[in-house]
C-alpha atoms as a PDB file:
ATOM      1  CA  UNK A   1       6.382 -13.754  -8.518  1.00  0.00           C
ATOM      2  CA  UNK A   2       3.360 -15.507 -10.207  1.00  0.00           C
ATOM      3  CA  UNK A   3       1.398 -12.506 -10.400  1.00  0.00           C
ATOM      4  CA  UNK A   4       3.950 -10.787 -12.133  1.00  0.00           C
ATOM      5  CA  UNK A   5       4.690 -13.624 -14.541  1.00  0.00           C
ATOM      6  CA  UNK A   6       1.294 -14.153 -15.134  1.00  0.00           C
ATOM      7  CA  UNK A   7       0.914 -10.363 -16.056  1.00  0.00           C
ATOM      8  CA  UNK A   8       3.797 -10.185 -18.251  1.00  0.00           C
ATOM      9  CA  UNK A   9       2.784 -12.979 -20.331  1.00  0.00           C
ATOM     10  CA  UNK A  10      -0.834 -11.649 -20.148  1.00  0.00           C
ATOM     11  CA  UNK A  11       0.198  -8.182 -21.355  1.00  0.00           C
ATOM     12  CA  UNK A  12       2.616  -9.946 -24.366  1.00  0.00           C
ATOM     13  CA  UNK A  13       0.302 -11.793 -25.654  1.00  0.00           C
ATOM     14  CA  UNK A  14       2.593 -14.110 -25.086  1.00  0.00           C
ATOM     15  CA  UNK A  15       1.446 -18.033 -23.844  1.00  0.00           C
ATOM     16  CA  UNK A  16       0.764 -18.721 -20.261  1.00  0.00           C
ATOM     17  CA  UNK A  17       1.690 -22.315 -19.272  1.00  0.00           C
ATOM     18  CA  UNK A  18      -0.725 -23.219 -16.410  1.00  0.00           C
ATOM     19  CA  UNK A  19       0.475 -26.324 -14.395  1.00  0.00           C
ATOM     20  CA  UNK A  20      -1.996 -28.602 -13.861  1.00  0.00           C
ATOM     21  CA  UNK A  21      -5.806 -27.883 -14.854  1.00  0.00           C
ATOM     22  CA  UNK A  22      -5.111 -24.771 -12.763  1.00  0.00           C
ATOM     23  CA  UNK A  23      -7.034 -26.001  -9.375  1.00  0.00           C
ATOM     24  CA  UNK A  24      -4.247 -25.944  -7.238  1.00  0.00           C
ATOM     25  CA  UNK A  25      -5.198 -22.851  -4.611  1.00  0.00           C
ATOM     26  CA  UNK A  26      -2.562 -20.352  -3.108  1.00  0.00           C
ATOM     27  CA  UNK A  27      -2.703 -17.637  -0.831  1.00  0.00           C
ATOM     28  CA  UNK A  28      -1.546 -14.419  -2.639  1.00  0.00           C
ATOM     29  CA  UNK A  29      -0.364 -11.426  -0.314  1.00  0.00           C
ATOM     30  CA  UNK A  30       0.289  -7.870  -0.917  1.00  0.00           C
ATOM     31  CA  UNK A  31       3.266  -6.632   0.025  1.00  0.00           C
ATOM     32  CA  UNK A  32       2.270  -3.812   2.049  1.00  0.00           C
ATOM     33  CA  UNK A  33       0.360  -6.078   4.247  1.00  0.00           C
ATOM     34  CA  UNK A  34       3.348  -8.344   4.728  1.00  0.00           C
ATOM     35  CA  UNK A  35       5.438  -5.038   6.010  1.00  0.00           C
ATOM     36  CA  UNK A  36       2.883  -4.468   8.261  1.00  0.00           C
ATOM     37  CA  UNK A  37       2.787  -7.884   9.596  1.00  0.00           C
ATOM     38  CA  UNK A  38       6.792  -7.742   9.725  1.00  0.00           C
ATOM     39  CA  UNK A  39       6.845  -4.069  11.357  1.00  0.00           C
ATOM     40  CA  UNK A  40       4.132  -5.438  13.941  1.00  0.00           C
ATOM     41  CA  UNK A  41       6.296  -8.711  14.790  1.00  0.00           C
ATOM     42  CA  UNK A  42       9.690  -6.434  15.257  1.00  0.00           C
ATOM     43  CA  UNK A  43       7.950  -3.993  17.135  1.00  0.00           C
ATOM     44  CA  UNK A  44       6.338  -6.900  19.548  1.00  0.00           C
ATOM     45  CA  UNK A  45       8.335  -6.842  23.050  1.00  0.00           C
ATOM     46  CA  UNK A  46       9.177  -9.941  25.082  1.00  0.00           C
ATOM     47  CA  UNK A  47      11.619 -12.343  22.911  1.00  0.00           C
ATOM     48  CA  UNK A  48      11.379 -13.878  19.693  1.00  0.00           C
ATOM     49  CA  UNK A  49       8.080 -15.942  18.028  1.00  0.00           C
ATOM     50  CA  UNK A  50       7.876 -17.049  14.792  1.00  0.00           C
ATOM     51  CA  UNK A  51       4.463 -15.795  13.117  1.00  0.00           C
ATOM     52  CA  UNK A  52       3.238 -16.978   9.697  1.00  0.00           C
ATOM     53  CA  UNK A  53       2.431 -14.062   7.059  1.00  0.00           C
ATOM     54  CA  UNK A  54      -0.374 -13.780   4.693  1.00  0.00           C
ATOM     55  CA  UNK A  55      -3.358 -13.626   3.560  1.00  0.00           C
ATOM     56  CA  UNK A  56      -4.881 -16.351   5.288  1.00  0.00           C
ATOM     57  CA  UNK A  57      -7.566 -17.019   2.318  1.00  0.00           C
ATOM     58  CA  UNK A  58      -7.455 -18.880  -1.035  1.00  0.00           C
ATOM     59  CA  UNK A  59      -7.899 -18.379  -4.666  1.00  0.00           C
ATOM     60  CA  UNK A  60      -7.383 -20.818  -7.237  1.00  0.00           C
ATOM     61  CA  UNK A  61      -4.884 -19.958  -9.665  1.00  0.00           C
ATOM     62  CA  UNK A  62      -7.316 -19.707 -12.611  1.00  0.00           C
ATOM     63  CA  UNK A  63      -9.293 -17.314 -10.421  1.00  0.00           C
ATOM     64  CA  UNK A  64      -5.774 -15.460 -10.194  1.00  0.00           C
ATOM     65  CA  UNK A  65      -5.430 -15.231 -13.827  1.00  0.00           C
ATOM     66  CA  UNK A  66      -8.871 -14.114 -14.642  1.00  0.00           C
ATOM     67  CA  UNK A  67      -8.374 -11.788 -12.162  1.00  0.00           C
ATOM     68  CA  UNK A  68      -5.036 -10.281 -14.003  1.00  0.00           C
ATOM     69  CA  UNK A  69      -6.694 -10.390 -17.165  1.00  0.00           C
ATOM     70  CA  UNK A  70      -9.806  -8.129 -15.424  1.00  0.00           C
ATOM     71  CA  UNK A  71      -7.202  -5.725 -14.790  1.00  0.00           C
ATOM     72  CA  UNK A  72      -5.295  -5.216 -17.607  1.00  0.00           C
ATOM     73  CA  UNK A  73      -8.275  -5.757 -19.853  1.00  0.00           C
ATOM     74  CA  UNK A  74      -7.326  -8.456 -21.871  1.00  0.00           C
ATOM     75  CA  UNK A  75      -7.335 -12.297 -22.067  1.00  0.00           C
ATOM     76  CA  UNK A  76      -4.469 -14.541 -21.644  1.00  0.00           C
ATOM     77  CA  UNK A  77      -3.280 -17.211 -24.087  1.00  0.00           C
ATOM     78  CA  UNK A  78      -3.794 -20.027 -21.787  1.00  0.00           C
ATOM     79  CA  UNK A  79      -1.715 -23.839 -22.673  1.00  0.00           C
ATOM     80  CA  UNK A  80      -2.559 -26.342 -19.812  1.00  0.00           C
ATOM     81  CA  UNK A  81       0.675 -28.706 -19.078  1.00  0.00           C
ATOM     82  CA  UNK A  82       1.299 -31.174 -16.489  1.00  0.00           C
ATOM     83  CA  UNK A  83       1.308 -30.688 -12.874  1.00  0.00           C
ATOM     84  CA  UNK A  84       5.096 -30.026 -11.581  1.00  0.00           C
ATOM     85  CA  UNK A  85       6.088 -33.279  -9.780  1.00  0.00           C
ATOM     86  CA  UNK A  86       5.961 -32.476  -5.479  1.00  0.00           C
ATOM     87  CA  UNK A  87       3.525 -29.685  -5.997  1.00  0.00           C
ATOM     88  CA  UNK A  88       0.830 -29.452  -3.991  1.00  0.00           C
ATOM     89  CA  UNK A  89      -2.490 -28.375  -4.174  1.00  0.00           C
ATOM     90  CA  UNK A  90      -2.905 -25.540  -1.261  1.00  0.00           C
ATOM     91  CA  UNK A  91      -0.690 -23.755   0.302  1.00  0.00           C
ATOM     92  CA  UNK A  92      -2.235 -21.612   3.036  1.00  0.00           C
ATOM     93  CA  UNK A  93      -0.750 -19.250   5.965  1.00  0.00           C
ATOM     94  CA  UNK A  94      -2.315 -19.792   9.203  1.00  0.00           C
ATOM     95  CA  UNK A  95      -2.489 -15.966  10.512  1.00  0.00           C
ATOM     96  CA  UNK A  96      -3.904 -17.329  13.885  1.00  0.00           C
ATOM     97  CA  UNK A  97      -0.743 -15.531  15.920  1.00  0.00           C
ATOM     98  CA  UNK A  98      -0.632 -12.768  14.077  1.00  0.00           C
ATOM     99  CA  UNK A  99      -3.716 -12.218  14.159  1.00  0.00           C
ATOM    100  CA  UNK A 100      -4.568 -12.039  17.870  1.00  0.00           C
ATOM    101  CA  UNK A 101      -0.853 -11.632  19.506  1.00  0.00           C
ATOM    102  CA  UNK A 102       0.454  -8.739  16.556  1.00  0.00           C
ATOM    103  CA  UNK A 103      -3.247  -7.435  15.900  1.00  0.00           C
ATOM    104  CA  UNK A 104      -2.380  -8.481  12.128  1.00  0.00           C
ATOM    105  CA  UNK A 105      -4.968  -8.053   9.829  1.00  0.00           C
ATOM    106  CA  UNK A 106      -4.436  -8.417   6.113  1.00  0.00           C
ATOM    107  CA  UNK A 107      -6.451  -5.397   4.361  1.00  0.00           C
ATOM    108  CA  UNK A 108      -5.569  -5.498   0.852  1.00  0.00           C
ATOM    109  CA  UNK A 109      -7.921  -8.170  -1.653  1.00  0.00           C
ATOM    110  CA  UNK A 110      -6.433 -10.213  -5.177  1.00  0.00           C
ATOM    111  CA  UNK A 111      -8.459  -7.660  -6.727  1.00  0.00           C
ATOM    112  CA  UNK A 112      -7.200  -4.765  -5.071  1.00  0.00           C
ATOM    113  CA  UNK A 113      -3.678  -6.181  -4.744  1.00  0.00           C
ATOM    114  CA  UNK A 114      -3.512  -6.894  -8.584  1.00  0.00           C
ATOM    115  CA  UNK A 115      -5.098  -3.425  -9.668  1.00  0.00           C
ATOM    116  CA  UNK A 116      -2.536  -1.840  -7.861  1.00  0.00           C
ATOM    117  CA  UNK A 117       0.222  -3.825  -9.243  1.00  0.00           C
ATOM    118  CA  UNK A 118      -0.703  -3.225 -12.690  1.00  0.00           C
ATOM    119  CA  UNK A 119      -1.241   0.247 -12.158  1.00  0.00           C
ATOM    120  CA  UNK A 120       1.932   0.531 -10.484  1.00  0.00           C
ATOM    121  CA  UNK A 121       3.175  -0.942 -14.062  1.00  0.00           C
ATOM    122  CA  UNK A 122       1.660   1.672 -15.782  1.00  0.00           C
ATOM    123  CA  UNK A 123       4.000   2.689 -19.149  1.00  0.00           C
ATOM    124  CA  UNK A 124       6.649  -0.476 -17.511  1.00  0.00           C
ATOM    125  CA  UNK A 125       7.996  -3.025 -19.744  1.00  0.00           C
ATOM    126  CA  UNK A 126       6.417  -5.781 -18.336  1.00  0.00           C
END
């Protein structure tokens, strides 16, 4: 939902508020990976696990935002404001299960993940 937000505001010219000096790091996750992961974890025999999703790696979320603007070519109107209250400053999946009990291994990169998503976009209203 960030990504998406980011990109519309991005693609408006319209002002992104970034919470906080823009530090804070997340671990963004394409979809199709996610499917996969879920598809794996249904398919798995023997009873019911719970197994965290995602990428399992980091990016701040100015590194996010340049990334958006790399892909649709054009800088974002950027307006630092304060951190929300309770957020925290990584959030992380630990892929560990999923890795070796599902053979879960995310494949698509920010990069790739946010070229396709603006691609996918194409002529969209964003």
């Amino acid at each position: 939902m960030a990504i998406a937000a980011f990109a519309r505001a991005i693609a408006a010219d319209e002002p992104l508020t970034v919470l906080g000096d823009g530090s804070a790091r997340r671990d963004f996750t394409y979809i199709d990976d996610i499917v996969d992961g879920v598809v794996r974890a249904i398919d798995r025999p023997g009873g019911c696990r719970i197994y965290n999703l995602g990428r399992g790696e980091t990016v701040t979320v100015l590194e996010t935002i340049r990334t958006i603007e790399e892909a649709l070519g054009k800088k974002g109107l950027l307006e630092f404001g304060p951190a929300s209250r309770g957020d925290v400053s990584l959030t992380s999946a630990d892929i560990t299960s999923a890795r070796q009990e599902l053979g879960y291994a995310p494949r698509v990169s920010l990069r790739e993940g946010v070229a396709r998503y603006v691609a996918w976009l194409g002529g969209r209203r964003l």
